[in-house]
C-alpha atoms as a PDB file:
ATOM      1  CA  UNK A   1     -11.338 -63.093 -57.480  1.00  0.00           C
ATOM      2  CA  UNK A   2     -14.477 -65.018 -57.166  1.00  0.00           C
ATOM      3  CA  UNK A   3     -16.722 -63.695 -53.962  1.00  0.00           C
ATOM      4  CA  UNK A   4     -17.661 -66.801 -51.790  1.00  0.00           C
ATOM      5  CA  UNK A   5     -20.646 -66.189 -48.876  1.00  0.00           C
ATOM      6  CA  UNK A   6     -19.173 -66.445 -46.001  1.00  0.00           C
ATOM      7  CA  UNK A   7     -21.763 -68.723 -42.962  1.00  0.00           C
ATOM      8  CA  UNK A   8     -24.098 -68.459 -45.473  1.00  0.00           C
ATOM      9  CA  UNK A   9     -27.502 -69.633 -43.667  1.00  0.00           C
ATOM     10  CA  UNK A  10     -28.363 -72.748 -45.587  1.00  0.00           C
ATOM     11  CA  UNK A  11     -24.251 -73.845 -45.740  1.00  0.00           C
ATOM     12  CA  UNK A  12     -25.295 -77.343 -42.944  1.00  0.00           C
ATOM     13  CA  UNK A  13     -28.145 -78.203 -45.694  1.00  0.00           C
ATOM     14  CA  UNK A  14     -24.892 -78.021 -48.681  1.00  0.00           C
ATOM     15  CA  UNK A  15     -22.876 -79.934 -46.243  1.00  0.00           C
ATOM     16  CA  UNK A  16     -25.504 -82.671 -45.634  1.00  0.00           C
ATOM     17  CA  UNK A  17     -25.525 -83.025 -49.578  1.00  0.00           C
ATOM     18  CA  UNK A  18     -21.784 -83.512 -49.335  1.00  0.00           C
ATOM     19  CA  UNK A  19     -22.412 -85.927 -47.332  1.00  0.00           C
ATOM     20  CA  UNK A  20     -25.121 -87.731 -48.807  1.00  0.00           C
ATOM     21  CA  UNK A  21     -22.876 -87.593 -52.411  1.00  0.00           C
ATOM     22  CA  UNK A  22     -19.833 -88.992 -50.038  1.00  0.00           C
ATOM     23  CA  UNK A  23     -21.888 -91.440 -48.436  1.00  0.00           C
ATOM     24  CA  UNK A  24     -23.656 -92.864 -51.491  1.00  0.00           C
ATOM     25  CA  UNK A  25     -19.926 -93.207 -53.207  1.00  0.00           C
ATOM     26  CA  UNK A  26     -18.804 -94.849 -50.577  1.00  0.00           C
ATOM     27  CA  UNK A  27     -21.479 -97.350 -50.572  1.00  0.00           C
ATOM     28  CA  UNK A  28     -21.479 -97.983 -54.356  1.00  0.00           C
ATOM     29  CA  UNK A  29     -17.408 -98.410 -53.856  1.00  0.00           C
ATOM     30  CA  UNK A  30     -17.671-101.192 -51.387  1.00  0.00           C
ATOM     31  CA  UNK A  31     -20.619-102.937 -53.194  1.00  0.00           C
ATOM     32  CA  UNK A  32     -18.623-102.742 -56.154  1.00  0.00           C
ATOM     33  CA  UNK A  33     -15.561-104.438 -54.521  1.00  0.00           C
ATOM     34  CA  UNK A  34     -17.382-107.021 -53.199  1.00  0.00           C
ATOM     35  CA  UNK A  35     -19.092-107.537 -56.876  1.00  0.00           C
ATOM     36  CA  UNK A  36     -15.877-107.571 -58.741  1.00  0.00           C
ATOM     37  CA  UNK A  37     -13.421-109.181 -55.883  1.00  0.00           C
ATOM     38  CA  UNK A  38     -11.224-111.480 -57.985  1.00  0.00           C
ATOM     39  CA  UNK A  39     -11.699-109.991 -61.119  1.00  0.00           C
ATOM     40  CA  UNK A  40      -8.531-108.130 -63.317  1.00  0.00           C
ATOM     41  CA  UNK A  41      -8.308-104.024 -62.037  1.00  0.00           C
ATOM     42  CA  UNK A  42      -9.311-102.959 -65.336  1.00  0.00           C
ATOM     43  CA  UNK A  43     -11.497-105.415 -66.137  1.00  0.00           C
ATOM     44  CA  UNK A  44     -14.698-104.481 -69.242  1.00  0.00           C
ATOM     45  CA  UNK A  45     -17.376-106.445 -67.937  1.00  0.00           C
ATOM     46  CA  UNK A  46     -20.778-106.082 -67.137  1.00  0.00           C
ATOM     47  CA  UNK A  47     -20.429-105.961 -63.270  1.00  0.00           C
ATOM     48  CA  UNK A  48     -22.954-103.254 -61.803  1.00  0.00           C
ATOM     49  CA  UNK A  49     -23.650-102.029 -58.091  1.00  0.00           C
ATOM     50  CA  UNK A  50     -26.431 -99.309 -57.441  1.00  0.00           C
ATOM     51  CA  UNK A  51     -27.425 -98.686 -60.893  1.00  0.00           C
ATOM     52  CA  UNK A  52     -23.649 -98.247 -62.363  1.00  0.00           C
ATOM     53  CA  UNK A  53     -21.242 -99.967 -64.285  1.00  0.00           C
ATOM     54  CA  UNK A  54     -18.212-100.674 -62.343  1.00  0.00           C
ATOM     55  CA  UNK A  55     -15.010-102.957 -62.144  1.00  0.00           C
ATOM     56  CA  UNK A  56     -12.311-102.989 -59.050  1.00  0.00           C
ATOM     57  CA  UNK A  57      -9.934-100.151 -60.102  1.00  0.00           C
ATOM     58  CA  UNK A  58     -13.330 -97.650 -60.063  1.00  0.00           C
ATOM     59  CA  UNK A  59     -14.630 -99.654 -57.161  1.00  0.00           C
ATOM     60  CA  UNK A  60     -11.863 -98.986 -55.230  1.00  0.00           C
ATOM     61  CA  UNK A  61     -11.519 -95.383 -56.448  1.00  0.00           C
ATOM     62  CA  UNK A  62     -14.955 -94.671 -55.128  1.00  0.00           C
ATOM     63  CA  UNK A  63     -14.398 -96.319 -51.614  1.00  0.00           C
ATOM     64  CA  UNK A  64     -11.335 -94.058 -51.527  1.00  0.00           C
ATOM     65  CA  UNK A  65     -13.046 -90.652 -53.148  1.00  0.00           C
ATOM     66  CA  UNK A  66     -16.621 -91.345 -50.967  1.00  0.00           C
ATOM     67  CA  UNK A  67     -14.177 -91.482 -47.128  1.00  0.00           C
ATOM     68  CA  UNK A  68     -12.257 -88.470 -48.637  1.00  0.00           C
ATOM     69  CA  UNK A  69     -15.919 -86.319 -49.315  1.00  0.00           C
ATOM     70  CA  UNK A  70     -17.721 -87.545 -45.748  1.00  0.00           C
ATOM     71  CA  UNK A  71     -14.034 -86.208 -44.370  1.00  0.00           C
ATOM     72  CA  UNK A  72     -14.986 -82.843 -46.049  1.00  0.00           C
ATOM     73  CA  UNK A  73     -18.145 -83.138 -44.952  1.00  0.00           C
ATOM     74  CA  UNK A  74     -17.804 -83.435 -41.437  1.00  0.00           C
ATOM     75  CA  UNK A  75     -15.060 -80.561 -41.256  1.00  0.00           C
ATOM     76  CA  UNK A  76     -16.327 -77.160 -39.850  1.00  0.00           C
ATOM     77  CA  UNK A  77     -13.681 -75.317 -41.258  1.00  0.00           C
ATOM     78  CA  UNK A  78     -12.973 -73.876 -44.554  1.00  0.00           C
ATOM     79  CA  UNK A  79     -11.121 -77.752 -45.726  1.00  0.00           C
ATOM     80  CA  UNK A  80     -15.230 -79.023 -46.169  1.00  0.00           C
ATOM     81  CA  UNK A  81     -14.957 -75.609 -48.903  1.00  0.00           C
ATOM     82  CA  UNK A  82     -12.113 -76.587 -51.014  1.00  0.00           C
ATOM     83  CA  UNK A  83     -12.407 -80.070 -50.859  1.00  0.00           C
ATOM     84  CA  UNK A  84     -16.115 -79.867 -52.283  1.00  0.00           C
ATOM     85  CA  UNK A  85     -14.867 -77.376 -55.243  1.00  0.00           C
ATOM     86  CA  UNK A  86     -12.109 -79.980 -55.964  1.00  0.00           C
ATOM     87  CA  UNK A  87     -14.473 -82.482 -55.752  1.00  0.00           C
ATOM     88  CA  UNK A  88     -16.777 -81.172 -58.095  1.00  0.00           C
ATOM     89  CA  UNK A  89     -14.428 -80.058 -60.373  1.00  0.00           C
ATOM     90  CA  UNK A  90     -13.024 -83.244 -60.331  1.00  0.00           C
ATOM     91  CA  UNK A  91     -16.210 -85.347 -60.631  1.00  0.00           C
ATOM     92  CA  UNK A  92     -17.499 -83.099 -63.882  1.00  0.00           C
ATOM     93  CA  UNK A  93     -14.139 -83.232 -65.731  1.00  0.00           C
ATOM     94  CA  UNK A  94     -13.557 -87.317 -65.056  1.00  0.00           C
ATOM     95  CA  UNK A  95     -17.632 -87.706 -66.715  1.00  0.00           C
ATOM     96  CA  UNK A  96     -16.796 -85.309 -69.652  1.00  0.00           C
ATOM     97  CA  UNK A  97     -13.309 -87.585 -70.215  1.00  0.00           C
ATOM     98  CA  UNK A  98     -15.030 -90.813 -69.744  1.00  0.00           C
ATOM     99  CA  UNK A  99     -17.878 -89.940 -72.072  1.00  0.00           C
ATOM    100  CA  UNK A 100     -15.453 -89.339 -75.084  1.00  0.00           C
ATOM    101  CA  UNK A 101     -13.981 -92.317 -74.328  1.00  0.00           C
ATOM    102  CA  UNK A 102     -17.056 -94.244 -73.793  1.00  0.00           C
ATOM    103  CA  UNK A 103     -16.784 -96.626 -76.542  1.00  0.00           C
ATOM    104  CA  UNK A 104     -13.144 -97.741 -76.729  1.00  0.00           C
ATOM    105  CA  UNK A 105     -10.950 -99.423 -75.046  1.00  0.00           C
ATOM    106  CA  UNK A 106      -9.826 -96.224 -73.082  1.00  0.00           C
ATOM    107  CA  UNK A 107     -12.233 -96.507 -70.702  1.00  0.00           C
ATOM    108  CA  UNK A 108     -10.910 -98.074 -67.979  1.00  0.00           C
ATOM    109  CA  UNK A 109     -13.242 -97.551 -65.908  1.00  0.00           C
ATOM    110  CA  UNK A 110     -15.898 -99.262 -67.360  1.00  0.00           C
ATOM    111  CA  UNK A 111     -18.293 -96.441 -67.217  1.00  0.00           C
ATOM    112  CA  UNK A 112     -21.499 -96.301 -68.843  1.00  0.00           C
ATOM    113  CA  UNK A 113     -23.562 -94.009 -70.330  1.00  0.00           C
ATOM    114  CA  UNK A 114     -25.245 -93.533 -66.593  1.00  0.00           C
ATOM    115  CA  UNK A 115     -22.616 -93.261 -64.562  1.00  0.00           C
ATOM    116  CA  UNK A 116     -21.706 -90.043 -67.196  1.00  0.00           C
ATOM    117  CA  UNK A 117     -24.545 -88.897 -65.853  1.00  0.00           C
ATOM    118  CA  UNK A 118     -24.630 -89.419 -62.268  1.00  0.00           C
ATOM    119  CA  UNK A 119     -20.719 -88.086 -62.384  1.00  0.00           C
ATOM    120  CA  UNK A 120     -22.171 -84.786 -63.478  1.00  0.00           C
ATOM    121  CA  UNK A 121     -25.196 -84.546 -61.277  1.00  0.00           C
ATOM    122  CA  UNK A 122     -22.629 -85.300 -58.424  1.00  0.00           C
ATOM    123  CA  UNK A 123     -19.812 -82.623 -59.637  1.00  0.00           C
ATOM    124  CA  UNK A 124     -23.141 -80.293 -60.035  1.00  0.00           C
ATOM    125  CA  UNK A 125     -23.974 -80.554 -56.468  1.00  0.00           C
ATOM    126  CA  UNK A 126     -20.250 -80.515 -54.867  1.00  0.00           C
ATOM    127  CA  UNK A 127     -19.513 -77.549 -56.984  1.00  0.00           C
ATOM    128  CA  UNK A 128     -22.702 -76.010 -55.676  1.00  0.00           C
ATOM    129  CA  UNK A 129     -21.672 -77.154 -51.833  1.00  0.00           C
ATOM    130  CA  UNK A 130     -18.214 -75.527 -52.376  1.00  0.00           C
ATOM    131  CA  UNK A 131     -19.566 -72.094 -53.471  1.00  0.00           C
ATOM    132  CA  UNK A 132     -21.691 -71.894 -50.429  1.00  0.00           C
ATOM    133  CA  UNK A 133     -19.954 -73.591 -47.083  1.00  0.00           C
ATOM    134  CA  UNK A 134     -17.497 -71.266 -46.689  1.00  0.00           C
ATOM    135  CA  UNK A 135     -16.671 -70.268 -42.758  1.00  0.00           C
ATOM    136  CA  UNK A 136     -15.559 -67.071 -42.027  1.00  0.00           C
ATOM    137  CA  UNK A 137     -15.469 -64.776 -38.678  1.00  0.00           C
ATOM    138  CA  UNK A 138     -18.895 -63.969 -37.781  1.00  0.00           C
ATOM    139  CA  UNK A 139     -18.073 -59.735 -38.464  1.00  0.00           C
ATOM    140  CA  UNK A 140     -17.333 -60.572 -42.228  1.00  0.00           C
ATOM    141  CA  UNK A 141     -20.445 -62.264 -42.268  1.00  0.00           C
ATOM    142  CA  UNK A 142     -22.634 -59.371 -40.361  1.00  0.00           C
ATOM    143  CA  UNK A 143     -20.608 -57.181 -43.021  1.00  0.00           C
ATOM    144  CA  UNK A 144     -22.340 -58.932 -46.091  1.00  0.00           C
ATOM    145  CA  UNK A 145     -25.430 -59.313 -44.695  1.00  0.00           C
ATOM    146  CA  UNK A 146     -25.200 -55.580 -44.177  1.00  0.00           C
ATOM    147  CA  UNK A 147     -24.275 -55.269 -47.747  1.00  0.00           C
ATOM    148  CA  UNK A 148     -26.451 -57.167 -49.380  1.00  0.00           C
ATOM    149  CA  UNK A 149     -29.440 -55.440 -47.650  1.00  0.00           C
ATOM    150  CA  UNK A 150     -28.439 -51.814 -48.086  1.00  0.00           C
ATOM    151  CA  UNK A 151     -30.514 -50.768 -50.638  1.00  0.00           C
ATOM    152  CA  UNK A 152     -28.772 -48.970 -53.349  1.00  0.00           C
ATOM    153  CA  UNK A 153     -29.995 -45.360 -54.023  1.00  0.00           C
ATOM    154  CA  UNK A 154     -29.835 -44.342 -57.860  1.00  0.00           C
ATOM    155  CA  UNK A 155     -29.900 -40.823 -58.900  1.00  0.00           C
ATOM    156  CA  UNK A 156     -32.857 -39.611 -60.861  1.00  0.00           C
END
């Protein structure tokens, strides 16, 4: 079983990044429904909103995904944790799909070469918020501190 820190000191700086990735989804989701409004779900064209390729079924994702992360976000509890490791998990394993299916007609999403890329920088940093915003009672967390300053004597 993977060891999480639990109230780790910098865990409201990865939560503010949560935010920041939910919040910049969001806004990229609504400008790209208001871009493509009209236009088939699926549709291939060359419709962009903040520096990615988009058309309404992705636009619409993303106004959906970006109010499910600032959710997280704002959560003290340990939902904010397993939300962002979803999240990231999610957001790295929809890039690597969409960037084998970059050039056919599979992508139905109409992703580009850049939103690859920002899908992965995002699932980086969500993964990263999930490993370190877990909440836990505050003994567990003296107990680790404890831990992980007790210096470790090795015999000579």
């Amino acid at each position: 079983m993977p060891h999480f820190p639990v109230n780790h000191p910098a865990r409201p700086l990865y939560r503010a990044f949560a935010a920041l990735v939910g919040l910049y989804i969001l806004v990229f989701g609504v400008w790209g429904v208001v871009q493509t409004w009209g236009l088939p779900l699926f549709d291939r064209g060359s419709h962009w909103a903040l520096g990615l390729r988009t058309n309404p079924a992705f636009s619409l994702a993303s106004v959906l995904f970006g109010v499910v992360l600032l959710v997280g976000a704002s959560r003290r509890s340990n939902l904010g944790h397993y939300m962002n490791l979803a999240a990231g998990t999610i957001f790295m394993v929809t890039g690597m799909l969409m960037m084998s299916v970059l050039q056919t007609g599979a992508n139905i999403l109409n992703f580009s070469m850049s939103t690859v890329v920002v899908s992965m920088i995002f699932g980086l940093l969500l993964l990263a918020t999930g490993l370190y915003d877990k909440v836990g009672p505050p003994e567990r967390a003296e107990d680790e501190q404890r831990q992980r300053n007790h210096a470790i004597s090795r015999p000579r």
